[in-house]
PDB file of N, CA and C in Angstrom:
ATOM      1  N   UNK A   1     150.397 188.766-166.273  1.00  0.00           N
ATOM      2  CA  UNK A   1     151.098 188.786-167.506  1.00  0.00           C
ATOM      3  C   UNK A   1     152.467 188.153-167.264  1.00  0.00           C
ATOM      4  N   UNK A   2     152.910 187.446-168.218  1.00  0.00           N
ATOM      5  CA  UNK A   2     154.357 186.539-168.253  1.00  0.00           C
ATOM      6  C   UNK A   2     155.016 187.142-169.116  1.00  0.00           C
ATOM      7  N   UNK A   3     156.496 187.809-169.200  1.00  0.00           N
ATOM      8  CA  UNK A   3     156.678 188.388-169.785  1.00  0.00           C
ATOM      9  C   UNK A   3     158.453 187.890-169.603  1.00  0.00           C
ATOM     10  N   UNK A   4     158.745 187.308-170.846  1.00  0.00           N
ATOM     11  CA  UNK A   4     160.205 186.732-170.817  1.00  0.00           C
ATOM     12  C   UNK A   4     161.497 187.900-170.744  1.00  0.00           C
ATOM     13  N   UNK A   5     161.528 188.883-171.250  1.00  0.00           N
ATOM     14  CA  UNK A   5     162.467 190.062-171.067  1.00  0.00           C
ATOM     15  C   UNK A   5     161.284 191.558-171.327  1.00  0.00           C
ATOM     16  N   UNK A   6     161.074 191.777-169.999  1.00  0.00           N
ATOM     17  CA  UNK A   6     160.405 193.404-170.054  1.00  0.00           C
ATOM     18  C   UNK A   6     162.056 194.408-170.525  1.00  0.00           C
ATOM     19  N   UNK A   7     161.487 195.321-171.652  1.00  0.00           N
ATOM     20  CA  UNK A   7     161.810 196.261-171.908  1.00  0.00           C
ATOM     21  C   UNK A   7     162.035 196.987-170.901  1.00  0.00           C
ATOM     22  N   UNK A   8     163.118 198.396-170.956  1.00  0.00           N
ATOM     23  CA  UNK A   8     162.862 199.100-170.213  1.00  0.00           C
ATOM     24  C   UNK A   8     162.627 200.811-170.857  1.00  0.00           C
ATOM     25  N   UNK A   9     163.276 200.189-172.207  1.00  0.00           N
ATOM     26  CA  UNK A   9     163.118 201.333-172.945  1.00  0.00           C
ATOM     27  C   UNK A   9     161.867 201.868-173.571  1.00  0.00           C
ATOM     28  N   UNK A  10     161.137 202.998-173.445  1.00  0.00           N
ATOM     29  CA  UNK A  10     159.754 203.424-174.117  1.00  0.00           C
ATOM     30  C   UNK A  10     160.366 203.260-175.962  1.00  0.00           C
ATOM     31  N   UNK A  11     159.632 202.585-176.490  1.00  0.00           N
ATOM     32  CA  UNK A  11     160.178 202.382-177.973  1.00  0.00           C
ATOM     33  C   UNK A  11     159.005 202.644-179.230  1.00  0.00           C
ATOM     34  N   UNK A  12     157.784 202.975-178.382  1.00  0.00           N
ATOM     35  CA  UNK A  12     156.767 203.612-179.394  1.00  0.00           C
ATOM     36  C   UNK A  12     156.490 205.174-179.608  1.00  0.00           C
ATOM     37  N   UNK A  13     156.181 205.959-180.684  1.00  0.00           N
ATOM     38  CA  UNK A  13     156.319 207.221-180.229  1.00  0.00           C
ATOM     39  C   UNK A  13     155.281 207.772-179.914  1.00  0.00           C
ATOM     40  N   UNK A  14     153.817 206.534-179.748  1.00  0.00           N
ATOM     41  CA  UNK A  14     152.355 206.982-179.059  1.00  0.00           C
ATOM     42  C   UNK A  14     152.242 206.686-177.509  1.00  0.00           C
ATOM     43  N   UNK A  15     153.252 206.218-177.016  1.00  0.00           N
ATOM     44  CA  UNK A  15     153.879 205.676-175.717  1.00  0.00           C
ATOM     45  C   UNK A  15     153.467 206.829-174.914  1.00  0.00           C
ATOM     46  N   UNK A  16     152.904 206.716-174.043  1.00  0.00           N
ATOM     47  CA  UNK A  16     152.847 207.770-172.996  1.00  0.00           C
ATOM     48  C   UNK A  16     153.211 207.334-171.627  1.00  0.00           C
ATOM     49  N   UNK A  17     153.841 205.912-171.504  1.00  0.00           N
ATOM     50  CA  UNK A  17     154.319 205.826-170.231  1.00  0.00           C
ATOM     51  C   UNK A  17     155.096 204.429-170.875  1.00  0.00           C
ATOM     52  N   UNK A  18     155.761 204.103-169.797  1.00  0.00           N
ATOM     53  CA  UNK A  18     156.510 202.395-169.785  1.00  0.00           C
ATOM     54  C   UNK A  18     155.336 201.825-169.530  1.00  0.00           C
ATOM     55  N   UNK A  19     155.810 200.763-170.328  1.00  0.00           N
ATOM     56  CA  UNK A  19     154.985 199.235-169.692  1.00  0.00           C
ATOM     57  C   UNK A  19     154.998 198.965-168.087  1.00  0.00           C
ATOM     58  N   UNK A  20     156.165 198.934-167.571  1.00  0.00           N
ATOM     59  CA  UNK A  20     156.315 198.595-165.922  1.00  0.00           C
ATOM     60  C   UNK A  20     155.414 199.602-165.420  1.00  0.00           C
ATOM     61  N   UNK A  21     155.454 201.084-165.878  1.00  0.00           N
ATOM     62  CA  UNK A  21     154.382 202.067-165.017  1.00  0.00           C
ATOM     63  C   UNK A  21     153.097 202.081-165.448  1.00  0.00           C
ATOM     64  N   UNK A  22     152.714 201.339-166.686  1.00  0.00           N
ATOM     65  CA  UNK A  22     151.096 201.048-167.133  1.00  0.00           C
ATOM     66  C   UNK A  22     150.863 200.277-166.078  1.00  0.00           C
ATOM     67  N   UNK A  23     151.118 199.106-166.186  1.00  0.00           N
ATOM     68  CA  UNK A  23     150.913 197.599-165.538  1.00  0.00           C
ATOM     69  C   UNK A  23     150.668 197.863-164.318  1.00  0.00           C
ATOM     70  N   UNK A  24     151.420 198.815-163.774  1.00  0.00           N
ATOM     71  CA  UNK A  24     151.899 199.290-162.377  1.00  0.00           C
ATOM     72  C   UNK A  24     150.123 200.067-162.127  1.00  0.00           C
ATOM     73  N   UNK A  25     150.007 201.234-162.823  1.00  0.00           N
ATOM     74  CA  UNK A  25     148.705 202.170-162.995  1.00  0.00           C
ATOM     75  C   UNK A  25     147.844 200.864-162.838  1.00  0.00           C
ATOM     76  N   UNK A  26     147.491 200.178-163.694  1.00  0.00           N
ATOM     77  CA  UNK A  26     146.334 199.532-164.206  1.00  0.00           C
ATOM     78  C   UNK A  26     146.428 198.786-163.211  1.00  0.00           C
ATOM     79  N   UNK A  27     147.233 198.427-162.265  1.00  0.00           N
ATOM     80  CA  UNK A  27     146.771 197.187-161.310  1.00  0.00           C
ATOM     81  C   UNK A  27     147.182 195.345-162.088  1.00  0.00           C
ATOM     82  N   UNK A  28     147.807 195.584-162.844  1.00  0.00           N
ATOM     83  CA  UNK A  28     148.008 194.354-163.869  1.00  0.00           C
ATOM     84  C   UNK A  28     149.377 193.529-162.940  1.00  0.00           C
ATOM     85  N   UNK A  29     148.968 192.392-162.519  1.00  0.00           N
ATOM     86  CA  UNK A  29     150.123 191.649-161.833  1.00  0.00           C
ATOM     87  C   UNK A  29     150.902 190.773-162.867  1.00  0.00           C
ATOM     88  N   UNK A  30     152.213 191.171-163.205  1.00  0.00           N
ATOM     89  CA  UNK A  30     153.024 190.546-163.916  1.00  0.00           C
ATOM     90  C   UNK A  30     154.446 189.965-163.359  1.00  0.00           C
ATOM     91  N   UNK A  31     155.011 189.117-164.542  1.00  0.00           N
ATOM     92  CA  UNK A  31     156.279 188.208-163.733  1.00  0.00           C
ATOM     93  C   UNK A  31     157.112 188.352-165.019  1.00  0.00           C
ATOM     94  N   UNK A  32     158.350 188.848-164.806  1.00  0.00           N
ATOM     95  CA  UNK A  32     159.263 188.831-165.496  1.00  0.00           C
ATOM     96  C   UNK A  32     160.295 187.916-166.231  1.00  0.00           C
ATOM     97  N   UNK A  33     161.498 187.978-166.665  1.00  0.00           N
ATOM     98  CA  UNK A  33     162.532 186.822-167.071  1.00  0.00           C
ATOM     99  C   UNK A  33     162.468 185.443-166.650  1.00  0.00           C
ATOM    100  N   UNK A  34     161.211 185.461-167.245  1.00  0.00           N
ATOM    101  CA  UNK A  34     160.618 184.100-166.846  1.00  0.00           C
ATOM    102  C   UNK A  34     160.700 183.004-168.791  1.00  0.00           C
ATOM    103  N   UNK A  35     161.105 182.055-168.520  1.00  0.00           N
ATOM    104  CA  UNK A  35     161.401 181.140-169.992  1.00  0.00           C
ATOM    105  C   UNK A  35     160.056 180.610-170.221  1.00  0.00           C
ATOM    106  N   UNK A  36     159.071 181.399-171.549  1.00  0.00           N
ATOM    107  CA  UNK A  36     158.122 181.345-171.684  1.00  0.00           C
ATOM    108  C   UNK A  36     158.076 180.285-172.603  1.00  0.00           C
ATOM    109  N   UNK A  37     158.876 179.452-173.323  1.00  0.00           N
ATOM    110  CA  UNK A  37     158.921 178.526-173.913  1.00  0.00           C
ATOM    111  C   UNK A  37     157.993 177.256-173.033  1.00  0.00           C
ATOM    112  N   UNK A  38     159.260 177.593-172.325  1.00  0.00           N
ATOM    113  CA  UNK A  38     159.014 176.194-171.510  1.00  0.00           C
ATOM    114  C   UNK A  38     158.274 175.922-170.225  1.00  0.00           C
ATOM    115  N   UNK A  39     157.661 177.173-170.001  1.00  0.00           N
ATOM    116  CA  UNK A  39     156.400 177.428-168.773  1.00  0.00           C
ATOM    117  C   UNK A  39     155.352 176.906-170.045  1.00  0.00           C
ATOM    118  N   UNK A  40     155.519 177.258-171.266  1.00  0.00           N
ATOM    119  CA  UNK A  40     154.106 176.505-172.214  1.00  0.00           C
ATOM    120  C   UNK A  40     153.807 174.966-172.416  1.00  0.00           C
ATOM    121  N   UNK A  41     155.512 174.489-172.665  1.00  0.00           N
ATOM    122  CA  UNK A  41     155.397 173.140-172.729  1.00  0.00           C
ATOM    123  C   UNK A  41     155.243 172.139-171.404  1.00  0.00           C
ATOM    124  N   UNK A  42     155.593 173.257-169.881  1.00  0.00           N
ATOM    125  CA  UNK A  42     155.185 172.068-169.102  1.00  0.00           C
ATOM    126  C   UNK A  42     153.686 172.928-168.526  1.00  0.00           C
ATOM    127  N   UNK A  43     152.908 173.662-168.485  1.00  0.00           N
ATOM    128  CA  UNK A  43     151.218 173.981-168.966  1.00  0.00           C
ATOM    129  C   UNK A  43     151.030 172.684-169.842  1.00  0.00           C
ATOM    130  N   UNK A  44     151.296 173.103-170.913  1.00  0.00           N
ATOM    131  CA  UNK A  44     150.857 171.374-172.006  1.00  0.00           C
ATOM    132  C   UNK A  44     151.159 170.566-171.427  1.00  0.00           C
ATOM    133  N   UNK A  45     152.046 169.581-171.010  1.00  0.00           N
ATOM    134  CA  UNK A  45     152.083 168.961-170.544  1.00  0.00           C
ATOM    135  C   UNK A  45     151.042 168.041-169.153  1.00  0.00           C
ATOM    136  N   UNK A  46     151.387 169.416-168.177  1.00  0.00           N
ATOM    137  CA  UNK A  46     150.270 169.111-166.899  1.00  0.00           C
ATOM    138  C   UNK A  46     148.925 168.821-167.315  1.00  0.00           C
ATOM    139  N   UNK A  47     148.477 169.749-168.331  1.00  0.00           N
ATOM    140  CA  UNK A  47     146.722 169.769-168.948  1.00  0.00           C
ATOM    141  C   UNK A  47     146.546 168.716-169.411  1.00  0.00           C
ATOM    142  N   UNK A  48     147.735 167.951-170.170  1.00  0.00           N
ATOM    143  CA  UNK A  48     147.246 166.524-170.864  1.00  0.00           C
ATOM    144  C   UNK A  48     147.200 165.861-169.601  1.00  0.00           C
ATOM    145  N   UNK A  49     148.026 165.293-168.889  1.00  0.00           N
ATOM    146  CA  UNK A  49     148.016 164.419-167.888  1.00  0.00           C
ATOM    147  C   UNK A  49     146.823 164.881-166.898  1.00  0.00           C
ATOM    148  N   UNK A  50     146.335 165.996-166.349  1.00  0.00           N
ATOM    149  CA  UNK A  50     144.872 166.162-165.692  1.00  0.00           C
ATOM    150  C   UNK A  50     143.932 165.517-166.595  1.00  0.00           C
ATOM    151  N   UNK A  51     143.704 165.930-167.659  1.00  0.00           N
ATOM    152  CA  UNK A  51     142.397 165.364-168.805  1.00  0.00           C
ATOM    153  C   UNK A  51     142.645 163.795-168.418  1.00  0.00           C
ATOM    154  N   UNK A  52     143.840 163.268-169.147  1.00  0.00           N
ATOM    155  CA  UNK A  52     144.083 161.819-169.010  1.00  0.00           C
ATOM    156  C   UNK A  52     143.564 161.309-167.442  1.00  0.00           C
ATOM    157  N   UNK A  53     144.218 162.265-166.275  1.00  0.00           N
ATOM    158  CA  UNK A  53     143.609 161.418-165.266  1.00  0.00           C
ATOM    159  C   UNK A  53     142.115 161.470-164.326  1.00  0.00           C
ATOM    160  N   UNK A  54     141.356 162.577-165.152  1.00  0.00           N
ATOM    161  CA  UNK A  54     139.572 163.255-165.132  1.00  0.00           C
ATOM    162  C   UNK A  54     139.065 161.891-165.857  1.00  0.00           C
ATOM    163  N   UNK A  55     139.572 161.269-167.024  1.00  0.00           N
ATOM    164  CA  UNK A  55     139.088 160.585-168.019  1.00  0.00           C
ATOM    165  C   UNK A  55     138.685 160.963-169.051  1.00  0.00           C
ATOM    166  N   UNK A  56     139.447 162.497-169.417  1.00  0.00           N
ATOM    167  CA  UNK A  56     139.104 163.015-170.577  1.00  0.00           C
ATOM    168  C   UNK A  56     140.412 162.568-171.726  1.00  0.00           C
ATOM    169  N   UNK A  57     139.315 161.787-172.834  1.00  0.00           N
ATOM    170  CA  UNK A  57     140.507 161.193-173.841  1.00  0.00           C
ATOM    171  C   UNK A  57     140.898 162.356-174.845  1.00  0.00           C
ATOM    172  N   UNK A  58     141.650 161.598-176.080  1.00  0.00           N
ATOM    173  CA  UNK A  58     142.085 162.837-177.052  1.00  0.00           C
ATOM    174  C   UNK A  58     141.119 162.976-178.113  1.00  0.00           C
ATOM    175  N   UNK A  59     140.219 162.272-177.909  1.00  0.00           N
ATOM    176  CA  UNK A  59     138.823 162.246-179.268  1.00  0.00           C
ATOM    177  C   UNK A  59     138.190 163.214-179.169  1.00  0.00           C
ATOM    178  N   UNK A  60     137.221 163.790-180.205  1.00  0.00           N
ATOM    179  CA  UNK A  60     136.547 164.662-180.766  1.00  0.00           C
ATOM    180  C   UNK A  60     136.841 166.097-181.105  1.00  0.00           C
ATOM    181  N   UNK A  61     136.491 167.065-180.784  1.00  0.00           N
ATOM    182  CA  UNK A  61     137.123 168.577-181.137  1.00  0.00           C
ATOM    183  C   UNK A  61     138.237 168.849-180.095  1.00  0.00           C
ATOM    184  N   UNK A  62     138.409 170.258-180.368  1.00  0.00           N
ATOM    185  CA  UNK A  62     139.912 170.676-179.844  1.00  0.00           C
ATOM    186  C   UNK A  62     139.081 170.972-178.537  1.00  0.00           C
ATOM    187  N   UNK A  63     138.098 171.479-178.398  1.00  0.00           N
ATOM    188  CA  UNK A  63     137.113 171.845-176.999  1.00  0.00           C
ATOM    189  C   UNK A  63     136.606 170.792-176.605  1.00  0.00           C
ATOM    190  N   UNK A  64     136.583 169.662-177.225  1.00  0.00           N
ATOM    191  CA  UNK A  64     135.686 168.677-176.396  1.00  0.00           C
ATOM    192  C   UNK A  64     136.064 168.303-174.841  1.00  0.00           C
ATOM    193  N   UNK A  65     136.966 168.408-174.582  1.00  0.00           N
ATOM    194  CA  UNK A  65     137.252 168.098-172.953  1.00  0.00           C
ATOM    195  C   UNK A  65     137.101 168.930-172.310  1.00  0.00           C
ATOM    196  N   UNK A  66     136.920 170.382-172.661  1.00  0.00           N
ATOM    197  CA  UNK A  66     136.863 171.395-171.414  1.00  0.00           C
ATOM    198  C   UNK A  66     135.509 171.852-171.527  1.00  0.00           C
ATOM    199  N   UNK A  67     134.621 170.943-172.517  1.00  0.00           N
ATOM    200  CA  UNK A  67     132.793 171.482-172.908  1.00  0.00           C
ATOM    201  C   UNK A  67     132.822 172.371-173.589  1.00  0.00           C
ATOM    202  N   UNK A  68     133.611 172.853-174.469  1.00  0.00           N
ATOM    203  CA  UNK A  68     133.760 173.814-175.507  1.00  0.00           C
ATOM    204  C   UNK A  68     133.316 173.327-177.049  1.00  0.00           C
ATOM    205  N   UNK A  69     132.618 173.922-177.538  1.00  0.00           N
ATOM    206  CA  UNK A  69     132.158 173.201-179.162  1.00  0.00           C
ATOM    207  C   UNK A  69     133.785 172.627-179.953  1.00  0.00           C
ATOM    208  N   UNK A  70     134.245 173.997-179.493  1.00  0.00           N
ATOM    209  CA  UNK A  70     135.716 174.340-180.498  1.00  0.00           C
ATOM    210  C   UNK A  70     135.278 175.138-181.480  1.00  0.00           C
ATOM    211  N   UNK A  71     136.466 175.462-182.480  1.00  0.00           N
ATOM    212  CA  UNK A  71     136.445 176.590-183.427  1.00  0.00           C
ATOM    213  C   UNK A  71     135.962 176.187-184.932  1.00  0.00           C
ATOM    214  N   UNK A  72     136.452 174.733-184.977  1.00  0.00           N
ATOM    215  CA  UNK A  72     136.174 173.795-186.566  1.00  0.00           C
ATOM    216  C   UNK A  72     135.383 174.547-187.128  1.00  0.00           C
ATOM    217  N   UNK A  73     135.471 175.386-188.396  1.00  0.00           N
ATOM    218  CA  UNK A  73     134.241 175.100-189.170  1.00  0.00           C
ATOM    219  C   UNK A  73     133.170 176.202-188.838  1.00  0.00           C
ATOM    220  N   UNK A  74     133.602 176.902-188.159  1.00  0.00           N
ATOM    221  CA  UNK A  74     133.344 178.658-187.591  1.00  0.00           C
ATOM    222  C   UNK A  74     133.541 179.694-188.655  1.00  0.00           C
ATOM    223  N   UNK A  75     132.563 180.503-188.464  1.00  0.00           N
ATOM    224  CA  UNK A  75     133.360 181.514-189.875  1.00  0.00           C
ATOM    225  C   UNK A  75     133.268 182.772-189.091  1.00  0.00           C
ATOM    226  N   UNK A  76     134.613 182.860-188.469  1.00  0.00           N
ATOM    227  CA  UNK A  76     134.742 183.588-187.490  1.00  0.00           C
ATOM    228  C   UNK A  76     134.831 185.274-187.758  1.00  0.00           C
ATOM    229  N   UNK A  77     135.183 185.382-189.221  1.00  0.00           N
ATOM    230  CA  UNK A  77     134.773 186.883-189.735  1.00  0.00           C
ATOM    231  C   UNK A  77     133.573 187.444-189.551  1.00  0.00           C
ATOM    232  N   UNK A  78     132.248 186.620-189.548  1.00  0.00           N
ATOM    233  CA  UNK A  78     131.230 187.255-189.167  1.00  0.00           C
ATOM    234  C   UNK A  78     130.895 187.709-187.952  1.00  0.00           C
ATOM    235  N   UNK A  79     131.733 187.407-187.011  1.00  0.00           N
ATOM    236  CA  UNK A  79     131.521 187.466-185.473  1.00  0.00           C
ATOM    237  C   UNK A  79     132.405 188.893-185.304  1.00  0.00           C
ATOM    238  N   UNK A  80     133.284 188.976-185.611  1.00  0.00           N
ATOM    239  CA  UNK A  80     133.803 190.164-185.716  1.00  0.00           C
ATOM    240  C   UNK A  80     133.927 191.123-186.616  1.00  0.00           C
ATOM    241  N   UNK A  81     133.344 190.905-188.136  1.00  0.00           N
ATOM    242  CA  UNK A  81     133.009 192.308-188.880  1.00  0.00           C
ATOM    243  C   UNK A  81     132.404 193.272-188.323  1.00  0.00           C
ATOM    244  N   UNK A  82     132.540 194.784-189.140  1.00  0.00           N
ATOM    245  CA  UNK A  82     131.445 195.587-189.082  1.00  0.00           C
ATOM    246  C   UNK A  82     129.835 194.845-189.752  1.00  0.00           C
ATOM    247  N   UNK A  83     128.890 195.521-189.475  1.00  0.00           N
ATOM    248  CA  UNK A  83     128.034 195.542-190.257  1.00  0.00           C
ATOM    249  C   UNK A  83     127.548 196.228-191.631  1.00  0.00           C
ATOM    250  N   UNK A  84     128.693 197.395-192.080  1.00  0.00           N
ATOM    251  CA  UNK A  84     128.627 197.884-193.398  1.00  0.00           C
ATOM    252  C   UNK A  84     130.151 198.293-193.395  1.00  0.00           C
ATOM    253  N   UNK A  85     130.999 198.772-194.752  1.00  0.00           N
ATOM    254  CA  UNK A  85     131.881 199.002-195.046  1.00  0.00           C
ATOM    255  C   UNK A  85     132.117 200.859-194.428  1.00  0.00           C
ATOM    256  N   UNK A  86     133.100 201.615-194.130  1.00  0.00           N
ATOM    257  CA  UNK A  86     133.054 202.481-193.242  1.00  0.00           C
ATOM    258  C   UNK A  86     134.290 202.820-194.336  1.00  0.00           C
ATOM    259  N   UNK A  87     134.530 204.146-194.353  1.00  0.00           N
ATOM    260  CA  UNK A  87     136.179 205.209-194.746  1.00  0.00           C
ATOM    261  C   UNK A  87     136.491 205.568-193.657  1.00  0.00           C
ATOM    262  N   UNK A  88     137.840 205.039-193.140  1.00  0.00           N
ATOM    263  CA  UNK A  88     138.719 205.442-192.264  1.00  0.00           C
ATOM    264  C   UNK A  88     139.024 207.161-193.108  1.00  0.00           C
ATOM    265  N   UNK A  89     139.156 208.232-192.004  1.00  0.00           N
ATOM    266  CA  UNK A  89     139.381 209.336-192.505  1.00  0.00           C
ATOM    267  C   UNK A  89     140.440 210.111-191.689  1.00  0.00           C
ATOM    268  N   UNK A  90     140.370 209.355-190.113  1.00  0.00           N
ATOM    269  CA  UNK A  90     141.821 210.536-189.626  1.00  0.00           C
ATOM    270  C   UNK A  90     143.045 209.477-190.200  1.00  0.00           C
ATOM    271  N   UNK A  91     143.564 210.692-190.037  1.00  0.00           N
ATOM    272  CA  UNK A  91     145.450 210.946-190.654  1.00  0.00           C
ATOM    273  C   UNK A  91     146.223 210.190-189.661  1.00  0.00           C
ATOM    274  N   UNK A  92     146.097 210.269-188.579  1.00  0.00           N
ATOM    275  CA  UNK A  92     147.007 209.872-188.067  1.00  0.00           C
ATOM    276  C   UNK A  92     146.364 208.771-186.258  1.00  0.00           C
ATOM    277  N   UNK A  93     147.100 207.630-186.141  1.00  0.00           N
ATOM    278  CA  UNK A  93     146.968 206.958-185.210  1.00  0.00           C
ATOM    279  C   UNK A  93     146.950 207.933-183.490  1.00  0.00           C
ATOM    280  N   UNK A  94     145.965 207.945-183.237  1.00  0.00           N
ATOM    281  CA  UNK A  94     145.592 208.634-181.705  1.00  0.00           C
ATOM    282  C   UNK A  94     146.917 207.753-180.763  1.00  0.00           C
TER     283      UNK A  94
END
């Protein structure tokens, strides 16, 4: 996980621990005050210039270079609906 300013303060009131001591529990390797802007734009960057020098051009879908269909034209609500309409009934968020 990349994480440009970790909190240190618990700021939810379903919070049962910090983030640093989840991450920590769970085994989750993360990096801090790190400028997530611009770790994205040079990622973008590097990925175009690998494709460009594999011989993958900028034509066809957004997946076409990595063998991915892509998303175009997906009706992606059906992939994640329920299968019938349901009543939420507890009161309050666990």
């Amino acid at each position: 996980m990349v994480i440009r300013d970790l909190s240190q303060t618990v700021s939810n009131w379903r919070s049962t621990q910090s983030l640093p001591d989840y991450l920590k529990a769970n085994k989750v390797l993360a990096i801090a005050d790190i400028d997530t802007r611009k770790l994205t734009r040079i990622l973008r960057k590097r990925r175009a210039e690998w494709l460009h020098r594999h011989g993958h051009g900028r034509g066809g879908s957004a997946g076409s270079s990595t063998g991915l269909a892509g998303i175009n034209g997906m009706d992606l609500a059906q992939v994640v609906s329920c299968d019938k309409p349901y009543n939420w009934t507890q009161r309050e968020w666990i």
